[in-house]
Protein backbone atom coordinates (compact mmCIF):
# COMPACT_ATOMS: atom_id res chain seq x y z
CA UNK A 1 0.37 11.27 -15.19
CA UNK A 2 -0.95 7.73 -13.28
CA UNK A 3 -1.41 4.58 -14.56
CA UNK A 4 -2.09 1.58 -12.52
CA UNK A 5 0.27 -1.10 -10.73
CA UNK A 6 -1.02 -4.27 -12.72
CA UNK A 7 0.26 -2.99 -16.59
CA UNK A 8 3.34 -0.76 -15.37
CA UNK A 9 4.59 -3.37 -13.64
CA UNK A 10 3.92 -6.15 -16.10
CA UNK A 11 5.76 -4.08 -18.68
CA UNK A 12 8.56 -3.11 -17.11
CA UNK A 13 9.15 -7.12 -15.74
CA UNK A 14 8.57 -8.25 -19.59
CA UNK A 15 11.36 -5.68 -20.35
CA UNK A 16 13.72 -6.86 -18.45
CA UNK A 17 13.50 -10.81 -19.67
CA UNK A 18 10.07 -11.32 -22.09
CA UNK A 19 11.44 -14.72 -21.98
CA UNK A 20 10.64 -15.40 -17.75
CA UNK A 21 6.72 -16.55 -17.00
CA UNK A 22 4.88 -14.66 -14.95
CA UNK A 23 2.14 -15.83 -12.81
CA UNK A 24 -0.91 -14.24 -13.57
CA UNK A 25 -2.03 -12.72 -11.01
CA UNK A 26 0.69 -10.87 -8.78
CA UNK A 27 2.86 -10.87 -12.28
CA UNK A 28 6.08 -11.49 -10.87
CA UNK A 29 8.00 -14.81 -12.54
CA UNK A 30 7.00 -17.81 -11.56
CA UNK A 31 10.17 -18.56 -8.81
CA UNK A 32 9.43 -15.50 -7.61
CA UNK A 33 5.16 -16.03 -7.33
CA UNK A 34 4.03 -14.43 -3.92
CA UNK A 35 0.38 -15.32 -4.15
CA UNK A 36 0.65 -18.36 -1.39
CA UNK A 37 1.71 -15.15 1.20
CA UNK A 38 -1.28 -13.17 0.07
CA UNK A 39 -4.43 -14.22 1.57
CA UNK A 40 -7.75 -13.29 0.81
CA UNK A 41 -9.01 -10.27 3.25
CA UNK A 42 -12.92 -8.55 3.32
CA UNK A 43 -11.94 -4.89 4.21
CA UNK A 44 -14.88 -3.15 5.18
CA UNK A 45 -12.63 0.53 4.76
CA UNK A 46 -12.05 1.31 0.69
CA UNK A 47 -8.03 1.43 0.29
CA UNK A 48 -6.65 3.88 -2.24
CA UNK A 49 -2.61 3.47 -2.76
CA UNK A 50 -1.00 6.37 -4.40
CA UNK A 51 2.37 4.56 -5.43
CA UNK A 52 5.86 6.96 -6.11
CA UNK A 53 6.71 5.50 -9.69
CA UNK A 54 10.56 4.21 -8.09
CA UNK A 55 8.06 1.77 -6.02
CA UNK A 56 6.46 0.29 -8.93
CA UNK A 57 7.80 -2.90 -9.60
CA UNK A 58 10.44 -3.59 -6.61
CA UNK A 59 10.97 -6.89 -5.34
CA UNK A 60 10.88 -6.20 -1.95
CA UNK A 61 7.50 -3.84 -1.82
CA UNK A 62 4.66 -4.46 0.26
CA UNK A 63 2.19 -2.98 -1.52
CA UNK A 64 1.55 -5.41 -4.29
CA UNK A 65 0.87 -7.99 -1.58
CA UNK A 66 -1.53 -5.66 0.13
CA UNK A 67 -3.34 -5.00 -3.09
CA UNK A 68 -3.47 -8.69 -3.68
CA UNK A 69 -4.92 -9.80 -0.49
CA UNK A 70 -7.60 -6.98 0.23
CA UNK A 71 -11.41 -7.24 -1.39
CA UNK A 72 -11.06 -3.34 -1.75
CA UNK A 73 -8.10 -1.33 -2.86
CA UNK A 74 -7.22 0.53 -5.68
CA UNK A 75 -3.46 1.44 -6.97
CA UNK A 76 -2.74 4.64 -8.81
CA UNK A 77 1.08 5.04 -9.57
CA UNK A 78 2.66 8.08 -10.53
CA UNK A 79 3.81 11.43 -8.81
CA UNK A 80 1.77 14.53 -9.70
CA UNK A 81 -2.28 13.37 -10.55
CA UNK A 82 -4.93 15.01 -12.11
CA UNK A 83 -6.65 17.10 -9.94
CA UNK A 84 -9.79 15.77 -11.15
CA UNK A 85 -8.91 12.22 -11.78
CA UNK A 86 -7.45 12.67 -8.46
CA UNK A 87 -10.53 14.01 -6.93
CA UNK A 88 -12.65 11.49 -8.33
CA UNK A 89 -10.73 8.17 -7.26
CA UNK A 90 -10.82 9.92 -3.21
CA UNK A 91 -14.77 10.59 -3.23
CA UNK A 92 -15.82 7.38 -5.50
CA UNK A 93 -19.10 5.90 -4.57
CA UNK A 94 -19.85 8.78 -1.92
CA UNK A 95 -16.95 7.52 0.34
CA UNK A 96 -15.02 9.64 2.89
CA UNK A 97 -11.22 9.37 2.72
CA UNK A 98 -8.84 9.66 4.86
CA UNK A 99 -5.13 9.75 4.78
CA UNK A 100 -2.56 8.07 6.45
CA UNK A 101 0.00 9.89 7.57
CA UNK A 102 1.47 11.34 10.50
CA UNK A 103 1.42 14.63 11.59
CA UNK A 104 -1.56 18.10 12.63
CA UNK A 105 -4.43 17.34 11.71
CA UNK A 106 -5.35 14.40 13.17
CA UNK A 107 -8.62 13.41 12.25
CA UNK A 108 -10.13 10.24 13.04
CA UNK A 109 -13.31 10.21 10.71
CA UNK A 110 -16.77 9.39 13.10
CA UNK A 111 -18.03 7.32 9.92
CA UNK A 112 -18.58 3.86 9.74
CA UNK A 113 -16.23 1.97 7.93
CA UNK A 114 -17.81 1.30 4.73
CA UNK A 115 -18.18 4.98 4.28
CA UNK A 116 -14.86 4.90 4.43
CA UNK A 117 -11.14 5.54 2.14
CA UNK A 118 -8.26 5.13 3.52
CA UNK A 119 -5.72 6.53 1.44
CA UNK A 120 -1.74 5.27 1.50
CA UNK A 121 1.15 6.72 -0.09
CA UNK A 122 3.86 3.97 -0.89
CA UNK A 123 7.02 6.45 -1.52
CA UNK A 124 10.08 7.05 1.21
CA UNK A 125 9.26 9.58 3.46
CA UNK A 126 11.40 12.54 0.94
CA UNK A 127 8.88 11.45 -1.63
CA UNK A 128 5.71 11.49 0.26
CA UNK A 129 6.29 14.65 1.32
CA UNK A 130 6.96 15.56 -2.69
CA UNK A 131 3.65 13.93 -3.31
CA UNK A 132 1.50 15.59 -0.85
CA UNK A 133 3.14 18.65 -2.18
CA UNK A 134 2.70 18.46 -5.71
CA UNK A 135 -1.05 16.87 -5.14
CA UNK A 136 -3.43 19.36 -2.97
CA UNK A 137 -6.44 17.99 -2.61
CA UNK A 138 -4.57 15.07 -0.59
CA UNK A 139 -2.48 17.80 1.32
CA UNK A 140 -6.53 19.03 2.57
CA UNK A 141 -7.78 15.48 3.30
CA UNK A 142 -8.44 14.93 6.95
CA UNK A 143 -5.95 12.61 8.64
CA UNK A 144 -4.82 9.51 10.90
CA UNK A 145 -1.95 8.94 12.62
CA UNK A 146 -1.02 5.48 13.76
CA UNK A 147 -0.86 5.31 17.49
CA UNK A 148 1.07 2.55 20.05
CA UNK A 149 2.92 1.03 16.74
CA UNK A 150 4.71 -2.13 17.25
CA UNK A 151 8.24 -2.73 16.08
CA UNK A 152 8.34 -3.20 12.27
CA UNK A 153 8.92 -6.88 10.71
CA UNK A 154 9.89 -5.49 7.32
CA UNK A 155 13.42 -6.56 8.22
CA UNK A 156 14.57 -5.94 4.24
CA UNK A 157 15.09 -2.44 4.24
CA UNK A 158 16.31 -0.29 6.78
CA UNK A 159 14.04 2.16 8.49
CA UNK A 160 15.20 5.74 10.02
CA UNK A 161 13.21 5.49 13.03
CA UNK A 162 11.70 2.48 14.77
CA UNK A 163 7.87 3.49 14.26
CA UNK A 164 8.53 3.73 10.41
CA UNK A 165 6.34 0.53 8.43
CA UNK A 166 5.88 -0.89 5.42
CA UNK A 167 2.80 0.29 3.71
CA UNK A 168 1.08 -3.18 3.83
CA UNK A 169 1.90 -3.07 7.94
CA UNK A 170 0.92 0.60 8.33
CA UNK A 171 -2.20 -0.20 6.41
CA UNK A 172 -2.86 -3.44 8.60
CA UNK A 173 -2.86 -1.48 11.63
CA UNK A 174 -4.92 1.43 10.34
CA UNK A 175 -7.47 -1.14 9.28
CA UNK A 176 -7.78 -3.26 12.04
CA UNK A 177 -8.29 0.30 14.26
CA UNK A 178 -10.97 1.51 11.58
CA UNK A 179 -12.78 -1.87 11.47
CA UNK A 180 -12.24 -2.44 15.22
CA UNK A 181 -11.03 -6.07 13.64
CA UNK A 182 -7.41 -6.63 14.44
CA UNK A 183 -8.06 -10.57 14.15
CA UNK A 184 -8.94 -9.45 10.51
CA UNK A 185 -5.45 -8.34 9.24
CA UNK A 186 -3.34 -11.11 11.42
CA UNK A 187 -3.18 -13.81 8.49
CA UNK A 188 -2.16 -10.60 5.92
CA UNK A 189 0.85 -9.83 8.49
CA UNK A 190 1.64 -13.66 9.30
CA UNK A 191 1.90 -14.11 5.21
CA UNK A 192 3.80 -10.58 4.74
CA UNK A 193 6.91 -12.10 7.27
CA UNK A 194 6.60 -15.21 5.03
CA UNK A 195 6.89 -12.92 2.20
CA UNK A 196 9.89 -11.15 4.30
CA UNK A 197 11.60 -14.21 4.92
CA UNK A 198 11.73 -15.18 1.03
CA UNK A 199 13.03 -12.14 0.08
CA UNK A 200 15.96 -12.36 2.36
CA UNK A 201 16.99 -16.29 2.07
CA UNK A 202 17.38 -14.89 -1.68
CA UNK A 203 19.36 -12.28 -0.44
CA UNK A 204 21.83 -14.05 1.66
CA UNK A 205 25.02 -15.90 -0.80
């Protein structure tokens, strides 16, 4: 089963306390609005997020702010997808995709980039590996490793290994290589450590 990001997440914030605003358009209450740290971002390269359900929701995920700030990207949540649902969100409107995640094969498509998909999976690294697992047709898509990646700023949860990102910094990167446009994603990453920043100050007593 999927569903997308926008009425899962509304739902399950209204269940918690019906009686807190939200702000229309990220749908997080009002206090909590993240909008001024998304900016507005023309990706040429199609983004597809395939989002473990114990993302949707969290405070502290990146990948509401990515799919608030980019012109093109799609967010399916759930675990195990329809093939053919599956099948037809990867290929829509003749596009190539391509996922992103490490490991054989490494297959940097030769298209340009608005042939392009680039497909994300926001889970930990145990559950992307369920995911790809439990979902073939993304186990068989050709893929791209990130190469030379910086430090991560995503200084609210701790990461295993220094080259492990956020999805909205993993994505940045990717894009900016695909698009051969790294001045493209800069605002995106300057408002995501704004975004960081928040999160923490309301972390510390």
């Amino acid at each position: 089963m999927s569903q997308s990001w926008g009425k899962l997440s509304s739902a399950i914030i209204a269940a918690v306390n019906p009686s807190r605003p939200l702000c229309p358009r990220c749908q997080r209450p009002l206090p909590a609005c993240v909008c001024d740290c998304a900016p507005a971002v023309a990706n040429d390269v199609d983004v597809l997020i395939l989002q473990h359900p114990l993302e949707t929701g969290a405070a502290k995920g990146s990948a509401r702010l990515l799919q608030l700030s980019l012109a093109r990207c799609t967010t399916l949540v759930g675990e195990q997808f329809d093939p053919a649902l599956l099948e037809q969100h990867l290929y829509a409107d003749g596009r190539q995709p391509l996922l992103l995640y490490p490991g054989a094969p490494d297959a940097r498509a030769q298209h340009a980039p608005a042939a392009l998909r680039l497909v994300l999976l926001d889970a930990t690294w145990r559950k992307s590996r369920k995911l790809l697992h439990l979902n073939p047709p993304l186990a068989a898509l050709p893929r791209m490793a990130l190469a030379s990646v910086p430090p991560s700023r995503y200084a609210i949860r701790k990461a295993h290994a220094p080259h492990q990102l956020s999805t909205l910094e993993a994505a940045c990167l990717a894009l900016a290589d695909l698009e051969a446009a790294p001045a493209r994603y800069l605002p995106l990453l300057d408002g995501f450590e704004r975004f960081v920043a928040r999160v923490l100050a309301r972390m510390r007593p």
